[in-house]
PDB file of N, CA and C in Angstrom:
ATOM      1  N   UNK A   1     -86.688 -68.788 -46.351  1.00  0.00           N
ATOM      2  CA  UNK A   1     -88.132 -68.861 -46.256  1.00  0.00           C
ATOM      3  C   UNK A   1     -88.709 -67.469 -46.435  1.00  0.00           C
ATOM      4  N   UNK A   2     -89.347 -67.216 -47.587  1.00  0.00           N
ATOM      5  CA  UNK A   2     -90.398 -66.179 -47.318  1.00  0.00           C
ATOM      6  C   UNK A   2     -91.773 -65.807 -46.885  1.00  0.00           C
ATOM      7  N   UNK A   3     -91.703 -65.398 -45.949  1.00  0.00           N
ATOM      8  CA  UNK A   3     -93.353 -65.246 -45.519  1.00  0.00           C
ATOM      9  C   UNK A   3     -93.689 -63.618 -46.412  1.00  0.00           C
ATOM     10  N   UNK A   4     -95.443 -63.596 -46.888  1.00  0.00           N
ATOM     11  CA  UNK A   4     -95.798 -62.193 -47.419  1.00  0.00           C
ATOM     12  C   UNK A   4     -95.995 -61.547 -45.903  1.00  0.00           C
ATOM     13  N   UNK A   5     -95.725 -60.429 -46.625  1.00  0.00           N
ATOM     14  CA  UNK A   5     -95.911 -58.999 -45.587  1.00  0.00           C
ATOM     15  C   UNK A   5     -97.380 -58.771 -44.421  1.00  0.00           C
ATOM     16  N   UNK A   6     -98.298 -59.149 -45.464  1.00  0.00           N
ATOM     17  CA  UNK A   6     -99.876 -59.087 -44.724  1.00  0.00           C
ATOM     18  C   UNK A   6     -99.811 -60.642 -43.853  1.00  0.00           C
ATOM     19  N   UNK A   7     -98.920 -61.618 -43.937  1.00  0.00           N
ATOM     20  CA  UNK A   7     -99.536 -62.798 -42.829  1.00  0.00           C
ATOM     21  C   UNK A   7     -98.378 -62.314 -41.941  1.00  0.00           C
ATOM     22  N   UNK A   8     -96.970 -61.851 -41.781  1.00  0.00           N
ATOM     23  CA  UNK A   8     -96.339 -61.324 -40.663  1.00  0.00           C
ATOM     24  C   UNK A   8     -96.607 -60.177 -39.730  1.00  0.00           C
ATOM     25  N   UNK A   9     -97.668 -59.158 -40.386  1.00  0.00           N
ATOM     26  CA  UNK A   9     -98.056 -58.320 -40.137  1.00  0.00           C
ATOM     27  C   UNK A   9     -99.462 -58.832 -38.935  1.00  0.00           C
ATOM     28  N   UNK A  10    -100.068 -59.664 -39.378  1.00  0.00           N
ATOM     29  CA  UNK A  10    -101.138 -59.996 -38.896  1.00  0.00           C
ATOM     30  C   UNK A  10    -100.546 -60.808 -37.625  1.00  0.00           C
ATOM     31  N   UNK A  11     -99.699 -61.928 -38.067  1.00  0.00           N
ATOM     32  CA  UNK A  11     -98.919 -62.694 -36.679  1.00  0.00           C
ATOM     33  C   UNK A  11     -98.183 -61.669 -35.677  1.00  0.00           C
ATOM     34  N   UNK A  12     -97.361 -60.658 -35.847  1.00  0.00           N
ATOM     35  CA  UNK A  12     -97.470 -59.687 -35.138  1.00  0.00           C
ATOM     36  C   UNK A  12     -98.422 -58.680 -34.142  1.00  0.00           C
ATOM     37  N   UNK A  13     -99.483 -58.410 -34.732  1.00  0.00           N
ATOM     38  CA  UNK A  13    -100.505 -57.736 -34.446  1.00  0.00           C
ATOM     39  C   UNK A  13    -101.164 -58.732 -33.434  1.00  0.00           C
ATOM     40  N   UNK A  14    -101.248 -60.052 -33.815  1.00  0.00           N
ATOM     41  CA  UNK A  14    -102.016 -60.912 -32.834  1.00  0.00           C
ATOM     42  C   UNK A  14    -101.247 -61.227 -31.521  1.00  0.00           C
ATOM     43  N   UNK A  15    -100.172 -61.344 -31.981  1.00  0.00           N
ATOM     44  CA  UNK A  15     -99.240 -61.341 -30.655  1.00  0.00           C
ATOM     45  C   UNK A  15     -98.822 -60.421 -29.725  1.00  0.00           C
ATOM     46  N   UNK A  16     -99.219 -59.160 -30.294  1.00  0.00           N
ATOM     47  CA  UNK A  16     -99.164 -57.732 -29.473  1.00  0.00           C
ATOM     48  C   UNK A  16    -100.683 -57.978 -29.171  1.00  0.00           C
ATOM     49  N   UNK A  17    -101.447 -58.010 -29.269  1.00  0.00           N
ATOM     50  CA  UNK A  17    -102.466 -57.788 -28.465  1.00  0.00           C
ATOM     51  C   UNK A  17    -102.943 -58.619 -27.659  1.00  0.00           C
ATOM     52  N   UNK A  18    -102.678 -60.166 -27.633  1.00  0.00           N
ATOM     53  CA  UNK A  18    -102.236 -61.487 -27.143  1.00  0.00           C
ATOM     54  C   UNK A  18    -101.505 -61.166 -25.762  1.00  0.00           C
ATOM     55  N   UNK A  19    -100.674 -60.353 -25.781  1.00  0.00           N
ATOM     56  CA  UNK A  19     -99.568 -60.590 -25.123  1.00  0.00           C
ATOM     57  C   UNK A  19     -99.573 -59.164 -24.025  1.00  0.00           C
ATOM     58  N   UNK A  20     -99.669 -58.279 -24.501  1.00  0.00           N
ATOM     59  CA  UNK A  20     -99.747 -56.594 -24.114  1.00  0.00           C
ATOM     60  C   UNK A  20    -101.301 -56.418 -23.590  1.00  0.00           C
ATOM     61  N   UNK A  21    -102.491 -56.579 -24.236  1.00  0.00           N
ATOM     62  CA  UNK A  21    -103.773 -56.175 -24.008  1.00  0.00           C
ATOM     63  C   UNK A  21    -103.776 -54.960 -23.697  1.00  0.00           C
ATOM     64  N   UNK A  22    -103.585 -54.113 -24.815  1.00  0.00           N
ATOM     65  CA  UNK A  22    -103.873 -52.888 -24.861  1.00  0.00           C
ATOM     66  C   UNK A  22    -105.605 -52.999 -25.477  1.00  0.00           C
ATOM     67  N   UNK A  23    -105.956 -51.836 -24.566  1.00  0.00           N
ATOM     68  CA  UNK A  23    -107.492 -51.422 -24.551  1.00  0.00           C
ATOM     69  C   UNK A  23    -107.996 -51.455 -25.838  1.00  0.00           C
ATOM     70  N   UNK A  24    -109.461 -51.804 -26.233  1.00  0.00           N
ATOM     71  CA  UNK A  24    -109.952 -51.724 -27.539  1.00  0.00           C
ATOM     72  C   UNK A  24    -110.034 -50.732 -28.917  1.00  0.00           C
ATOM     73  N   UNK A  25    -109.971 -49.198 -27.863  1.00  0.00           N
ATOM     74  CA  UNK A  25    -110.206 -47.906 -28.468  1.00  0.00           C
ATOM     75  C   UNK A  25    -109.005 -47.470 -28.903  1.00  0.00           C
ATOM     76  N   UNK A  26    -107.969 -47.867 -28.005  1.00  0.00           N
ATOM     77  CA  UNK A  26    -106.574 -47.730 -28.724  1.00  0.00           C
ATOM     78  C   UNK A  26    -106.112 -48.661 -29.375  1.00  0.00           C
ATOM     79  N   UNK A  27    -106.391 -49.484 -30.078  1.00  0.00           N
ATOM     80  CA  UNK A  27    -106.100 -50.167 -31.245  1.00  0.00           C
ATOM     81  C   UNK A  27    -106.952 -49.668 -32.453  1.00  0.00           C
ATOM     82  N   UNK A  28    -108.524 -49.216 -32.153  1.00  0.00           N
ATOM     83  CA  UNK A  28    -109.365 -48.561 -33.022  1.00  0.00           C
ATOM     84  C   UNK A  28    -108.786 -47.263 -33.770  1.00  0.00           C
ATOM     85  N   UNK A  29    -107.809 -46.365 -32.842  1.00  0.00           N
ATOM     86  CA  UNK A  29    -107.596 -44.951 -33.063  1.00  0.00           C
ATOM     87  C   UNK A  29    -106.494 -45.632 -33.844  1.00  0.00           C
ATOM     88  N   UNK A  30    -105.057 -46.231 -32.760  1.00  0.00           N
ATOM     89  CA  UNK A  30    -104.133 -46.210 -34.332  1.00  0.00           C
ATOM     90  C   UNK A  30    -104.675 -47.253 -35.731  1.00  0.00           C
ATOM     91  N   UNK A  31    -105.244 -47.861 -35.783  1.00  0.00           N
ATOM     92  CA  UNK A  31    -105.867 -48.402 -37.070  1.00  0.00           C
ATOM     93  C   UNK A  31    -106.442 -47.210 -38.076  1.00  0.00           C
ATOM     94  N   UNK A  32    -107.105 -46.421 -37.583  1.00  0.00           N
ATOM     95  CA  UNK A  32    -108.032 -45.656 -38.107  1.00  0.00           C
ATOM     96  C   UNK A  32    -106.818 -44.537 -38.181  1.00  0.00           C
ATOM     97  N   UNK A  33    -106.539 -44.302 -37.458  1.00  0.00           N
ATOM     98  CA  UNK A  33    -105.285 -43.009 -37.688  1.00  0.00           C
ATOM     99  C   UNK A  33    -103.977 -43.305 -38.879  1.00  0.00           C
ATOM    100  N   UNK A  34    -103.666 -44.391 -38.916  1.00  0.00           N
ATOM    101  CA  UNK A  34    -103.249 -44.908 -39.672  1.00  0.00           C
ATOM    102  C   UNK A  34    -103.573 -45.148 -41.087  1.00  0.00           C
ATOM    103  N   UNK A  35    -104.729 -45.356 -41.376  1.00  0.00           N
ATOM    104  CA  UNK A  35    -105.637 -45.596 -42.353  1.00  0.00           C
ATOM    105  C   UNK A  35    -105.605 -43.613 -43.393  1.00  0.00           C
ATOM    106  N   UNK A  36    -105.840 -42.638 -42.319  1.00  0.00           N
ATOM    107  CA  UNK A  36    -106.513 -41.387 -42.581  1.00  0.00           C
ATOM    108  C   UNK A  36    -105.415 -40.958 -42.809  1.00  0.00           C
ATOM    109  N   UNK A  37    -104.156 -41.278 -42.434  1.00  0.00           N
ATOM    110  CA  UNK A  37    -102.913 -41.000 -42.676  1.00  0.00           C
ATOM    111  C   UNK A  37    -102.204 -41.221 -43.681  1.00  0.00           C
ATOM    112  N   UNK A  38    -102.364 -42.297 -44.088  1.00  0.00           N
ATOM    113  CA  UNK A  38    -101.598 -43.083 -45.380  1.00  0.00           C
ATOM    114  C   UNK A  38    -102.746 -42.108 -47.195  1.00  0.00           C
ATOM    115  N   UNK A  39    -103.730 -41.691 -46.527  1.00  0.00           N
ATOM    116  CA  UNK A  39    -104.811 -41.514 -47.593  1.00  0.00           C
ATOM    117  C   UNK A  39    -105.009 -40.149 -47.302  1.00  0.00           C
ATOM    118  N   UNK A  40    -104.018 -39.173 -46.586  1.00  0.00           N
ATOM    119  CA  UNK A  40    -104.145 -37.760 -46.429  1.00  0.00           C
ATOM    120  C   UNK A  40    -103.051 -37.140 -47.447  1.00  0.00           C
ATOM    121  N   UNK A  41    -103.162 -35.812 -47.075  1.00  0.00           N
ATOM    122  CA  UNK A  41    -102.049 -34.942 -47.994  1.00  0.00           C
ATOM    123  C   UNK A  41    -100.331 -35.083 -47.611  1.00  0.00           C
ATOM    124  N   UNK A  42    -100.742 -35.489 -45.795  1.00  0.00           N
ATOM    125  CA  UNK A  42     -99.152 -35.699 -45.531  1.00  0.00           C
ATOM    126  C   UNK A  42     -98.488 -36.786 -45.914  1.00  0.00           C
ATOM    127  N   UNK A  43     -99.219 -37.833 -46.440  1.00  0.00           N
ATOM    128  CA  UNK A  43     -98.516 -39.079 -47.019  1.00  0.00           C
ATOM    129  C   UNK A  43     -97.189 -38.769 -47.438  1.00  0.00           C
ATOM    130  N   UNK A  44     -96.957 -38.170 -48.428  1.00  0.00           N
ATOM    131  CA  UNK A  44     -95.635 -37.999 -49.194  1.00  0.00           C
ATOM    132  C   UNK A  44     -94.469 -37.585 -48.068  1.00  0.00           C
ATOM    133  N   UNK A  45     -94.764 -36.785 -46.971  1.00  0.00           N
ATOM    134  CA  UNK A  45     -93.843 -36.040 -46.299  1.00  0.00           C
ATOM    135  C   UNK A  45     -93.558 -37.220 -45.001  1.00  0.00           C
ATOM    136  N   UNK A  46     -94.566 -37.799 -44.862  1.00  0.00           N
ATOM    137  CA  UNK A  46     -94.111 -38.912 -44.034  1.00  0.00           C
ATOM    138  C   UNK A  46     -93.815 -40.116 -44.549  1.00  0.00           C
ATOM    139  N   UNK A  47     -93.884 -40.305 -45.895  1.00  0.00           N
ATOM    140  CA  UNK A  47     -92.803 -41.565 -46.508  1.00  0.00           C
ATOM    141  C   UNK A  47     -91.527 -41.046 -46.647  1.00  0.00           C
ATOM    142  N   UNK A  48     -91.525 -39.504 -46.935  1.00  0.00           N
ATOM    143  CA  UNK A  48     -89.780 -38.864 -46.558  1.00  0.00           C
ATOM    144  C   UNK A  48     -89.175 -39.052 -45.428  1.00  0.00           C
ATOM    145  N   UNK A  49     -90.146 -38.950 -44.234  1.00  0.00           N
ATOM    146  CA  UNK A  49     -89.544 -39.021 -43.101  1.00  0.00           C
ATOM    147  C   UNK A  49     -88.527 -40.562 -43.051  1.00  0.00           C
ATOM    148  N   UNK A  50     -89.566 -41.318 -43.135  1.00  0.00           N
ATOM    149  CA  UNK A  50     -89.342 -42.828 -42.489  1.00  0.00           C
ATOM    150  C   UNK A  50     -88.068 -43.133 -43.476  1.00  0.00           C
ATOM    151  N   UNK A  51     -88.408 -43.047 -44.752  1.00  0.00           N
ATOM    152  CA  UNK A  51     -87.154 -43.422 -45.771  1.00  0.00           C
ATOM    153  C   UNK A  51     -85.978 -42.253 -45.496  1.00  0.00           C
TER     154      UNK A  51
END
């Protein structure tokens, strides 16, 4: 069975916050930090990292 990436991602996400209830502002910051991250200069050096 394959599920795409964006509906496991999302069933995840709903279930961490479902489940954990972490505060609003900290889901705002890593979203947004995340976002500024992927679309900054360190991109390249942190796809080295992870890979």
């Amino acid at each position: 069975m394959q599920v795409p990436l964006w509906f496991a991602l999302l069933v995840v996400g709903y279930l961490g916050v479902k489940l954990i209830r972490p505060p609003a502002w900290l889901i705002a910051v890593l979203l947004l930090g995340g976002f500024l991250l992927a679309h900054s200069v360190l991109a390249p050096a942190i796809n080295a990292l992870i890979k």
